[in-house]
PDB file of N, CA and C in Angstrom:
ATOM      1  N   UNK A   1     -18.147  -8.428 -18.810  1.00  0.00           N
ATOM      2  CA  UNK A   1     -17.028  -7.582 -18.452  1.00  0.00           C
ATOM      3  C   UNK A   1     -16.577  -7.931 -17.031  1.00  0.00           C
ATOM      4  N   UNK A   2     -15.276  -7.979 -16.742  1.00  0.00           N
ATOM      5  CA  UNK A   2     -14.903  -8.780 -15.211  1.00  0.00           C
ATOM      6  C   UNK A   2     -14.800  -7.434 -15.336  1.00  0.00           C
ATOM      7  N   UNK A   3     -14.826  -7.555 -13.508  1.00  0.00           N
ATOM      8  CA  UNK A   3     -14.327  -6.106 -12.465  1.00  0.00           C
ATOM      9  C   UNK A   3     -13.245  -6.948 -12.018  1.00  0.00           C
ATOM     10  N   UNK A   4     -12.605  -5.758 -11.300  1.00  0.00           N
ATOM     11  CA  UNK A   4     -11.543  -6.086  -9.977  1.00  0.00           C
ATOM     12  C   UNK A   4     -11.043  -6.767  -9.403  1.00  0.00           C
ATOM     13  N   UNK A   5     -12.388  -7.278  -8.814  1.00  0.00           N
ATOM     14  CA  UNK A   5     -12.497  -8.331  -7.572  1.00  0.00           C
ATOM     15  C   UNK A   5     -12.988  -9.331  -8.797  1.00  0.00           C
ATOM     16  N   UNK A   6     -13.073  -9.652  -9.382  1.00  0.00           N
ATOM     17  CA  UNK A   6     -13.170 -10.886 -10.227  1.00  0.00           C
ATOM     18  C   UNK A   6     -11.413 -11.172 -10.782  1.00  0.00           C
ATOM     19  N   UNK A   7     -10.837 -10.314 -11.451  1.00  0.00           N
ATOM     20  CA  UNK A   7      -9.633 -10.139 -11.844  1.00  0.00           C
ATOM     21  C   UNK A   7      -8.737 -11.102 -10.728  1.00  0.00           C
ATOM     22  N   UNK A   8      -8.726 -10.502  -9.484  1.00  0.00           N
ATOM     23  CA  UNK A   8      -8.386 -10.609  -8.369  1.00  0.00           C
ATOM     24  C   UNK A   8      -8.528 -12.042  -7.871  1.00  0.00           C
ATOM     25  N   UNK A   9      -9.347 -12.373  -7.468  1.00  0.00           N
ATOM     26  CA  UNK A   9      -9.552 -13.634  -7.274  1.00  0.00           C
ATOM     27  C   UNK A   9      -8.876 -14.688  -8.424  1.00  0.00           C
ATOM     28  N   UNK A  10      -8.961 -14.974  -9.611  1.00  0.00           N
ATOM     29  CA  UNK A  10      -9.170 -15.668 -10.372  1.00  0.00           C
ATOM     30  C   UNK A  10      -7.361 -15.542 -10.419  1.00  0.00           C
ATOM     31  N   UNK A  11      -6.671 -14.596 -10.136  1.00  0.00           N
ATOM     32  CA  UNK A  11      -5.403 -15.286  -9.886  1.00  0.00           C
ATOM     33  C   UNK A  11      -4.689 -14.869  -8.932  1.00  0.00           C
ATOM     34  N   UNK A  12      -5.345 -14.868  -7.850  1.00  0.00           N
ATOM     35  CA  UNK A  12      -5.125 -15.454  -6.414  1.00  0.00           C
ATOM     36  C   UNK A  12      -4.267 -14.422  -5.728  1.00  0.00           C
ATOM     37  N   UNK A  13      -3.767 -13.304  -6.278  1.00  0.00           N
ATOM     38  CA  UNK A  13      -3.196 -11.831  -6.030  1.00  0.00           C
ATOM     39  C   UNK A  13      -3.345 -10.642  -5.785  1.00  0.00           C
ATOM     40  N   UNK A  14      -3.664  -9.905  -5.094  1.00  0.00           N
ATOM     41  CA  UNK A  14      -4.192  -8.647  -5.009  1.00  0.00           C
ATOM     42  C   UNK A  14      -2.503  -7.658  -5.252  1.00  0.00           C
ATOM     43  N   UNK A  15      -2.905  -6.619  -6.022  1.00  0.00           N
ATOM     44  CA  UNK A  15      -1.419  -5.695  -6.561  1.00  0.00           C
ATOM     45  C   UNK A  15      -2.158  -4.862  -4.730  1.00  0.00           C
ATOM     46  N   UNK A  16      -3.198  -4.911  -4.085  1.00  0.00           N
ATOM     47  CA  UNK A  16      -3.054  -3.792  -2.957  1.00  0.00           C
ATOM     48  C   UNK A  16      -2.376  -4.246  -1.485  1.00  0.00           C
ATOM     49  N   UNK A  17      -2.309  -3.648  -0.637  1.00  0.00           N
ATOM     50  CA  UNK A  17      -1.637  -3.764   0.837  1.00  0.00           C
ATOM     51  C   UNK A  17      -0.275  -3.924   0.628  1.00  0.00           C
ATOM     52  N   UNK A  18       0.048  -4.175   2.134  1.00  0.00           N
ATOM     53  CA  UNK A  18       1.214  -4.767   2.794  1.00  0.00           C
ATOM     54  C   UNK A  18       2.013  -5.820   2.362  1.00  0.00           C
ATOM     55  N   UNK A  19       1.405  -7.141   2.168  1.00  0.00           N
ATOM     56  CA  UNK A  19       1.939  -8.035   1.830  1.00  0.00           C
ATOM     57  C   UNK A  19       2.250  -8.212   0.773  1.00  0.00           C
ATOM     58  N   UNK A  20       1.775  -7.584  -0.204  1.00  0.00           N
ATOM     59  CA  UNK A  20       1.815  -7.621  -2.414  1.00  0.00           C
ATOM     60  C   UNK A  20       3.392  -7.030  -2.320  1.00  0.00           C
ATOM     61  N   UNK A  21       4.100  -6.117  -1.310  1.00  0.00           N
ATOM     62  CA  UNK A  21       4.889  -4.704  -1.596  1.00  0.00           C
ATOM     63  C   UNK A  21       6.329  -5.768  -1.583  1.00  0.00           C
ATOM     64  N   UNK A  22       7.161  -5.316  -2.047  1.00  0.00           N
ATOM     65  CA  UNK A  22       8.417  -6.382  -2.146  1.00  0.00           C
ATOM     66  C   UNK A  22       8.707  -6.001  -0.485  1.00  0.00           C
ATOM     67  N   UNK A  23      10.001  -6.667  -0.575  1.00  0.00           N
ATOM     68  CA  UNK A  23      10.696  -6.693   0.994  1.00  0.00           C
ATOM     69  C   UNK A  23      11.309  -5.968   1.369  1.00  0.00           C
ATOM     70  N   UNK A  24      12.007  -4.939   0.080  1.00  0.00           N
ATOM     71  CA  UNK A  24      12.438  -3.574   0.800  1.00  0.00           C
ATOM     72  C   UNK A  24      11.789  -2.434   0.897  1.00  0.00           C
ATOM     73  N   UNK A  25      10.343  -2.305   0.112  1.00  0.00           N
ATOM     74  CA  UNK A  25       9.473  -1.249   0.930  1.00  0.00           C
ATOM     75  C   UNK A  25       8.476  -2.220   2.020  1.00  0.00           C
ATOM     76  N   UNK A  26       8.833  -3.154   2.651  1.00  0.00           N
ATOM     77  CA  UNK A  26       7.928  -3.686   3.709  1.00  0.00           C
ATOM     78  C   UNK A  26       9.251  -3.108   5.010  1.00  0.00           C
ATOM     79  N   UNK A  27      10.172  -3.612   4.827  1.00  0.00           N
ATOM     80  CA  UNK A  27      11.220  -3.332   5.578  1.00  0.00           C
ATOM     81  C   UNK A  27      11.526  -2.132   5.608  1.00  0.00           C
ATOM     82  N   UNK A  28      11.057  -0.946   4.894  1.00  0.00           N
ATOM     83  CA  UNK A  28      11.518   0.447   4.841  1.00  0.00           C
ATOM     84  C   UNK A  28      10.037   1.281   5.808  1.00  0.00           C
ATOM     85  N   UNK A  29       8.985   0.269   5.881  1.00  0.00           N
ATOM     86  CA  UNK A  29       7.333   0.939   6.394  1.00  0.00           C
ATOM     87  C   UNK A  29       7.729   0.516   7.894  1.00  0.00           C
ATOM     88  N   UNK A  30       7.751  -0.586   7.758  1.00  0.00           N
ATOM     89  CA  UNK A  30       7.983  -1.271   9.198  1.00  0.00           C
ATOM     90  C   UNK A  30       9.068  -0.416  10.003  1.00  0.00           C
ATOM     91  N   UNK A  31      10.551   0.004   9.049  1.00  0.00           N
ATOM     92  CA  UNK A  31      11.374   0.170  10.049  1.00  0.00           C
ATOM     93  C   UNK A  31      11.166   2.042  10.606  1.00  0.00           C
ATOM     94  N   UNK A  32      10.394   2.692   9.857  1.00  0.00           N
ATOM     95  CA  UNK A  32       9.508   3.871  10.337  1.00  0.00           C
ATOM     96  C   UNK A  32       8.387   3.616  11.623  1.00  0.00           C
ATOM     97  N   UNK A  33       7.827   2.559  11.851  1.00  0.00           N
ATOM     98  CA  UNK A  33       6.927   2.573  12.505  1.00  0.00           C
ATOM     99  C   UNK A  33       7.866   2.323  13.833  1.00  0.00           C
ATOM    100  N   UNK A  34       8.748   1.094  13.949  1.00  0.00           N
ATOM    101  CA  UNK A  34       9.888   1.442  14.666  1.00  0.00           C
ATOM    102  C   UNK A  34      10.096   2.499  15.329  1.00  0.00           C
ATOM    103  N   UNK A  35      10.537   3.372  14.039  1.00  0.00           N
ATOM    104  CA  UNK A  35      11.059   4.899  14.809  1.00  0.00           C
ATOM    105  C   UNK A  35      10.201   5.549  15.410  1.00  0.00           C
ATOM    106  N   UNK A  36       9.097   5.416  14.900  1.00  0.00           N
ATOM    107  CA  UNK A  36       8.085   6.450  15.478  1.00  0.00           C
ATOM    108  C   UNK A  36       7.620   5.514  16.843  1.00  0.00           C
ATOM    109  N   UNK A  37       7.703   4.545  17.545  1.00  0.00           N
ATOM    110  CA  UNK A  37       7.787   4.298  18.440  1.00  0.00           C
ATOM    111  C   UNK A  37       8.195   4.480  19.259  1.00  0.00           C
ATOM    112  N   UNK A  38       9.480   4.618  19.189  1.00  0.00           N
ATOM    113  CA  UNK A  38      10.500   4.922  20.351  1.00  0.00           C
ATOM    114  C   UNK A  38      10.413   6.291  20.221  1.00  0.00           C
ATOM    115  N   UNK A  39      10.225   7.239  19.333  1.00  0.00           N
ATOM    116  CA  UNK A  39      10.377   8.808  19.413  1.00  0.00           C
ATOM    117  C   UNK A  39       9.216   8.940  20.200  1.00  0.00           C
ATOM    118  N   UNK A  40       7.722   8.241  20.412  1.00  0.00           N
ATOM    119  CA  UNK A  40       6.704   8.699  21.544  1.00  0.00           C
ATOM    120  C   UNK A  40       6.573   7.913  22.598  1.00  0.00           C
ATOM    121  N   UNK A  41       7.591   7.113  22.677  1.00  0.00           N
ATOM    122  CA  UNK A  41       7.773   6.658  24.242  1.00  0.00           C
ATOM    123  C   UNK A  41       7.597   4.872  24.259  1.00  0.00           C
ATOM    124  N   UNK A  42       6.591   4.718  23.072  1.00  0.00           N
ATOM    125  CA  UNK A  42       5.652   3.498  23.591  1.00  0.00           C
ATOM    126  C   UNK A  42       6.894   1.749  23.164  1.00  0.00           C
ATOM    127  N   UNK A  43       7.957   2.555  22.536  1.00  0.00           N
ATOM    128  CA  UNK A  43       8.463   1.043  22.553  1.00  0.00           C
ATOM    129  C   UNK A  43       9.344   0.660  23.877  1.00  0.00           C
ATOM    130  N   UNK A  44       9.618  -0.675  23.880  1.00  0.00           N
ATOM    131  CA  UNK A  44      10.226  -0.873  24.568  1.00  0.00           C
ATOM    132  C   UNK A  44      11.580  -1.680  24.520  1.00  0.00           C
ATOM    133  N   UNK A  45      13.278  -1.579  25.176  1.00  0.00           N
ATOM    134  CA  UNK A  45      14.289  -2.375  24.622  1.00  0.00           C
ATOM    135  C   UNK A  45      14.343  -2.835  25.713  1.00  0.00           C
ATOM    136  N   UNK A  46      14.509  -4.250  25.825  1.00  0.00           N
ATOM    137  CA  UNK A  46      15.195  -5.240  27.206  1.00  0.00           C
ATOM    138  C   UNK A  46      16.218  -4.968  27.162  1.00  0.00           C
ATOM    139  N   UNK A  47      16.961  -4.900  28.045  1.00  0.00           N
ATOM    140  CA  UNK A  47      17.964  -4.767  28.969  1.00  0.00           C
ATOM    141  C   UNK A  47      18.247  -6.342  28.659  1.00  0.00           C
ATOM    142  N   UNK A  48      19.518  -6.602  28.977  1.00  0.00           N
ATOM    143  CA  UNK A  48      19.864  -8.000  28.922  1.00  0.00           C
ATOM    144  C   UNK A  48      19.287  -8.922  30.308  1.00  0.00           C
ATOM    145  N   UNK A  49      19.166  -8.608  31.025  1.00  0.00           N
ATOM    146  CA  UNK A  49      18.764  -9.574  32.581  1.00  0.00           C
ATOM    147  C   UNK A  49      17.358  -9.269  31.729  1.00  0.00           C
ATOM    148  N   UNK A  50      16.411  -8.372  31.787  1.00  0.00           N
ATOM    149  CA  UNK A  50      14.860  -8.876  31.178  1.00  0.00           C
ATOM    150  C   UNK A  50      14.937  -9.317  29.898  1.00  0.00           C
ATOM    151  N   UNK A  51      15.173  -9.751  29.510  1.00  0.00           N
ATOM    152  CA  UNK A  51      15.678 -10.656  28.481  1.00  0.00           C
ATOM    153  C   UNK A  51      16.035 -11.748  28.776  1.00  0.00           C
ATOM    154  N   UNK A  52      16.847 -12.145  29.486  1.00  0.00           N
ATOM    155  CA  UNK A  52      17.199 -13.687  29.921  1.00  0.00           C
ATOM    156  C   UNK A  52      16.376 -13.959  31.267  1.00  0.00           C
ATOM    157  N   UNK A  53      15.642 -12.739  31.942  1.00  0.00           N
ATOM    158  CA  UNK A  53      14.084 -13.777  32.314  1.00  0.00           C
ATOM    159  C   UNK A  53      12.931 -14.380  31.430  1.00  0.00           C
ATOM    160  N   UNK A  54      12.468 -13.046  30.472  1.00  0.00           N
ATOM    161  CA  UNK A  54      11.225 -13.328  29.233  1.00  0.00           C
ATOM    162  C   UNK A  54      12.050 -15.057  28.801  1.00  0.00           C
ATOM    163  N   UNK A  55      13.028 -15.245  28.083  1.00  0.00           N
ATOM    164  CA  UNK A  55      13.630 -16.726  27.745  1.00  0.00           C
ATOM    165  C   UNK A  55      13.643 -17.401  28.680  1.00  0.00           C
ATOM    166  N   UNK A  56      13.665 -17.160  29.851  1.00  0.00           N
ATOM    167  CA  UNK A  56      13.730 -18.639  30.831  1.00  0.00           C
ATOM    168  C   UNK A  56      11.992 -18.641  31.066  1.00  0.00           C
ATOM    169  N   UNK A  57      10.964 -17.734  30.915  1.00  0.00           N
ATOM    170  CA  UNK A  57       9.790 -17.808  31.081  1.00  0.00           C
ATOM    171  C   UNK A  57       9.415 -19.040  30.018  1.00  0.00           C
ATOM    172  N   UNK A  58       9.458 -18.357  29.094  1.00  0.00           N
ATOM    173  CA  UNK A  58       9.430 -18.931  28.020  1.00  0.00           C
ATOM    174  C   UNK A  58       9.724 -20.546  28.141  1.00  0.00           C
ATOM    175  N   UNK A  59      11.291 -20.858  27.832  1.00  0.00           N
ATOM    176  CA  UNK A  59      12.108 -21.989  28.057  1.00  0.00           C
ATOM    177  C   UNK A  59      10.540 -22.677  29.189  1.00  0.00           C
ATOM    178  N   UNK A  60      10.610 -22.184  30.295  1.00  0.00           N
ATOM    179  CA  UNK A  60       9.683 -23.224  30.985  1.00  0.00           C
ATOM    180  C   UNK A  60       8.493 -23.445  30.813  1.00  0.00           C
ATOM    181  N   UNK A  61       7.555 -22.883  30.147  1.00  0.00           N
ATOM    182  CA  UNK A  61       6.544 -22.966  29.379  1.00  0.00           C
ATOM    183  C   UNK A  61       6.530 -24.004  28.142  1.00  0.00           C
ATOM    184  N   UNK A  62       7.591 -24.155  26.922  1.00  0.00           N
ATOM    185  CA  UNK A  62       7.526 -24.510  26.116  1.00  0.00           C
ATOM    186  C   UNK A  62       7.938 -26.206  27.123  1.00  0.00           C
ATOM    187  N   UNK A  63       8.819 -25.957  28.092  1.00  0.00           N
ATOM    188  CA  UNK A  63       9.116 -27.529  28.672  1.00  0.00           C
ATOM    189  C   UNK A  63       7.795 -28.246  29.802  1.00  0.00           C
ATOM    190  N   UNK A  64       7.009 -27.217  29.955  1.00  0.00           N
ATOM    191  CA  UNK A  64       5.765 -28.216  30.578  1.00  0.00           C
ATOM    192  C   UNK A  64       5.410 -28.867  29.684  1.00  0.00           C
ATOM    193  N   UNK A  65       5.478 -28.907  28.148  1.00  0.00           N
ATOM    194  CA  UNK A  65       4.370 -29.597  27.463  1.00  0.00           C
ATOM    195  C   UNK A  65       5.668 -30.678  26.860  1.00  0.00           C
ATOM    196  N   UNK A  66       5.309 -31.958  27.925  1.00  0.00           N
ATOM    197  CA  UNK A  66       6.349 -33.431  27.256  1.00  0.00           C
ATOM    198  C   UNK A  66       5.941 -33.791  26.232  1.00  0.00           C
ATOM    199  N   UNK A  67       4.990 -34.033  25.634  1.00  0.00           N
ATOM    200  CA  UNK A  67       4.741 -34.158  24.007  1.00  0.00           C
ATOM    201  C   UNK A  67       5.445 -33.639  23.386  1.00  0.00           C
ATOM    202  N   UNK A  68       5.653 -32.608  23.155  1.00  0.00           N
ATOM    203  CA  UNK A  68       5.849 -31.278  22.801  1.00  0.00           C
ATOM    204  C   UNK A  68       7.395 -31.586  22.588  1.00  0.00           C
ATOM    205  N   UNK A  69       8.428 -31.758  23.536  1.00  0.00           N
ATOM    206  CA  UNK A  69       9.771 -32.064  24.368  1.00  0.00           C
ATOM    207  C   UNK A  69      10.394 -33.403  23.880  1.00  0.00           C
ATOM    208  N   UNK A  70       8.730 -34.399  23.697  1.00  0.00           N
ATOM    209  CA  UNK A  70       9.781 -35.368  23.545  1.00  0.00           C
ATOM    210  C   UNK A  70       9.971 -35.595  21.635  1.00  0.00           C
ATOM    211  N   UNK A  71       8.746 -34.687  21.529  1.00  0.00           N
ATOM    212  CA  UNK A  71       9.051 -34.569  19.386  1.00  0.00           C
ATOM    213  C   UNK A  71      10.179 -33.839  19.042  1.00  0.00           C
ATOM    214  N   UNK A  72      10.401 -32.852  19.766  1.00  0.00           N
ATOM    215  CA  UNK A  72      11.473 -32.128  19.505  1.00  0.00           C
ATOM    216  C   UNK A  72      12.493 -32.529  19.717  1.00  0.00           C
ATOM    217  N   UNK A  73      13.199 -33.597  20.309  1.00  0.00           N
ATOM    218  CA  UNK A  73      14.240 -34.293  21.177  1.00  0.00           C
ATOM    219  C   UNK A  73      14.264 -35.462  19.877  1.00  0.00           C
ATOM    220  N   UNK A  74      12.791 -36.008  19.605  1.00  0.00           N
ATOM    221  CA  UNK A  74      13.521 -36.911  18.601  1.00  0.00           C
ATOM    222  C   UNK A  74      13.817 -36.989  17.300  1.00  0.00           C
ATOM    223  N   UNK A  75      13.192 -35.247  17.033  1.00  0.00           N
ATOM    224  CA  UNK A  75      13.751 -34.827  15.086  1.00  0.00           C
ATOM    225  C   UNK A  75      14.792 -34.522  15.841  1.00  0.00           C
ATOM    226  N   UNK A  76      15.626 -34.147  16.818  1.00  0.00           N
ATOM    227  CA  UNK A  76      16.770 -33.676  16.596  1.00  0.00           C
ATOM    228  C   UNK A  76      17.964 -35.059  16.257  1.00  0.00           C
ATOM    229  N   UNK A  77      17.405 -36.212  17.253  1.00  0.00           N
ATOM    230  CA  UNK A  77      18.318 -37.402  17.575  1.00  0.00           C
ATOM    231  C   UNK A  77      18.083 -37.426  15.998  1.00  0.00           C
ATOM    232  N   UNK A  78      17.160 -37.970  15.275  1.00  0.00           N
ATOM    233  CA  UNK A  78      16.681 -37.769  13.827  1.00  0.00           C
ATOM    234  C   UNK A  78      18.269 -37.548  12.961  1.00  0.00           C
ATOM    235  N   UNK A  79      17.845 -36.553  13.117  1.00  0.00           N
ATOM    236  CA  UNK A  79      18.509 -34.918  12.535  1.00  0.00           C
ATOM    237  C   UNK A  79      20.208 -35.583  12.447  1.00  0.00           C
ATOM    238  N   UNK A  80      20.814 -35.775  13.885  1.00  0.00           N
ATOM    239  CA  UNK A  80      21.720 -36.051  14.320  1.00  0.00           C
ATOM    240  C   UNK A  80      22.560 -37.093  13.506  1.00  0.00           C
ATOM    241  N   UNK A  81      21.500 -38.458  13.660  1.00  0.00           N
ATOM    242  CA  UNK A  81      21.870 -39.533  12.799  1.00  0.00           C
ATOM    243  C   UNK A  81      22.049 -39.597  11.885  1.00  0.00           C
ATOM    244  N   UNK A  82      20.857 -38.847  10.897  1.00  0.00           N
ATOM    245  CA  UNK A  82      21.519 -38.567   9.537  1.00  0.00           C
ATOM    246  C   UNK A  82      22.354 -37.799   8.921  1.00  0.00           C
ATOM    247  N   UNK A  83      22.905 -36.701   9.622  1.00  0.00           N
ATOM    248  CA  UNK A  83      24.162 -36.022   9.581  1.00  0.00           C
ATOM    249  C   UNK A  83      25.361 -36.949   9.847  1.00  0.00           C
ATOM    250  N   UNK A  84      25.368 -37.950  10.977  1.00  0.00           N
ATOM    251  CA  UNK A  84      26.821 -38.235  11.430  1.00  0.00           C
ATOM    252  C   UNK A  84      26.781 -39.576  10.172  1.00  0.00           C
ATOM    253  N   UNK A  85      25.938 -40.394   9.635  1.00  0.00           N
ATOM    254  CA  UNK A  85      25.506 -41.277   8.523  1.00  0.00           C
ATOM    255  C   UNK A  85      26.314 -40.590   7.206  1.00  0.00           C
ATOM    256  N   UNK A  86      25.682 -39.566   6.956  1.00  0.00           N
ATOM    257  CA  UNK A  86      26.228 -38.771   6.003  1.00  0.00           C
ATOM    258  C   UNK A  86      27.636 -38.327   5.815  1.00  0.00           C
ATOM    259  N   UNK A  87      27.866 -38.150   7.110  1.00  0.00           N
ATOM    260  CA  UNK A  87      29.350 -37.632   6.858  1.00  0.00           C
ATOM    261  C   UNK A  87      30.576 -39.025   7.344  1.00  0.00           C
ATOM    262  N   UNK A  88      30.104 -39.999   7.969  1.00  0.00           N
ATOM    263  CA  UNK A  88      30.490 -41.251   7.724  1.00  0.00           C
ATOM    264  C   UNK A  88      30.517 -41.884   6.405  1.00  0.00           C
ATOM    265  N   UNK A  89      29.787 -41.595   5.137  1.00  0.00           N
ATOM    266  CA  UNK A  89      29.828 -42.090   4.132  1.00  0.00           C
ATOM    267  C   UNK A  89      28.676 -43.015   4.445  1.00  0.00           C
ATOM    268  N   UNK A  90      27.918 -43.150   4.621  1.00  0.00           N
ATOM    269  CA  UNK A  90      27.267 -44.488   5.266  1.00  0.00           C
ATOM    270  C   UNK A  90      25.216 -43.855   4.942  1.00  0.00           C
ATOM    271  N   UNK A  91      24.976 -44.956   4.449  1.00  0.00           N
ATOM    272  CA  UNK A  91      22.979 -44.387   4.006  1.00  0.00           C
ATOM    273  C   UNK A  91      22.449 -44.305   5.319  1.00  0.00           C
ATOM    274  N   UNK A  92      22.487 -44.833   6.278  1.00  0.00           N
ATOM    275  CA  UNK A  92      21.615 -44.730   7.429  1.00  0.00           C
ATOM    276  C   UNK A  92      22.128 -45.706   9.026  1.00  0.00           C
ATOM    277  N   UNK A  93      21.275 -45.997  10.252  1.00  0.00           N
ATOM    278  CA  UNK A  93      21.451 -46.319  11.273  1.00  0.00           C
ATOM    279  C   UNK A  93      22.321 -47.727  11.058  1.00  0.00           C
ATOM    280  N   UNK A  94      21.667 -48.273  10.175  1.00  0.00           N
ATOM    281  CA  UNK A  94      22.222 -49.725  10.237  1.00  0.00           C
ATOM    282  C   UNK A  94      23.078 -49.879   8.857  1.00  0.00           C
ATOM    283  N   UNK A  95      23.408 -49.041   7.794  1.00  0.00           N
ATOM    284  CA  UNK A  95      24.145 -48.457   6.653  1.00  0.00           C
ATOM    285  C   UNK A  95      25.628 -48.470   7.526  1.00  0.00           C
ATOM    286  N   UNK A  96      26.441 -49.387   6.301  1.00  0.00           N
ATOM    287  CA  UNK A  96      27.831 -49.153   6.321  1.00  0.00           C
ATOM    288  C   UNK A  96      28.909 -50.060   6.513  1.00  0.00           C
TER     289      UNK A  96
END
């Protein structure tokens, strides 16, 4: 006789918690906890200037790491080429 937790496992789903619940009762729990935040004080909204410090914090953090800067720089060139290829009519760098 399987239990539960055999049930469970064997196809890789649990029907319990948070994550099983579709997206509009995840989005309907979440956006309560929200409220009840700000109704006891503890949330907090940036202001636009703390906001465009947290992003420039940020921004300079993510740019100390040149590895990091120069992968991202070259899926974009990437990215770039095969868009302007594409809309040239053309398969690739040396295509056309």
């Amino acid at each position: 006789m399987a239990n539960e937790h055999t049930q469970e496992s064997r196809h890789g789903k649990s029907e319990r918690g948070f994550a099983s619940m579709d997206a509009g009762r995840q989005r309907e729990i979440a956006s309560k906890g929200g409220k009840a935040a700000h109704q006891s004080g503890r949330a907090h909204e940036f202001s636009s200037d703390e906001a465009r410090i947290a992003g420039r914090k940020g921004g300079e953090a993510v740019s100390r790491d040149r590895e990091h800067m120069s992968a991202i720089g070259r899926k974009g060139g990437e990215a770039s080429g095969s868009n302007r290829a594409a809309r040239d009519g053309r398969e690739g760098r040396n295509g056309g």
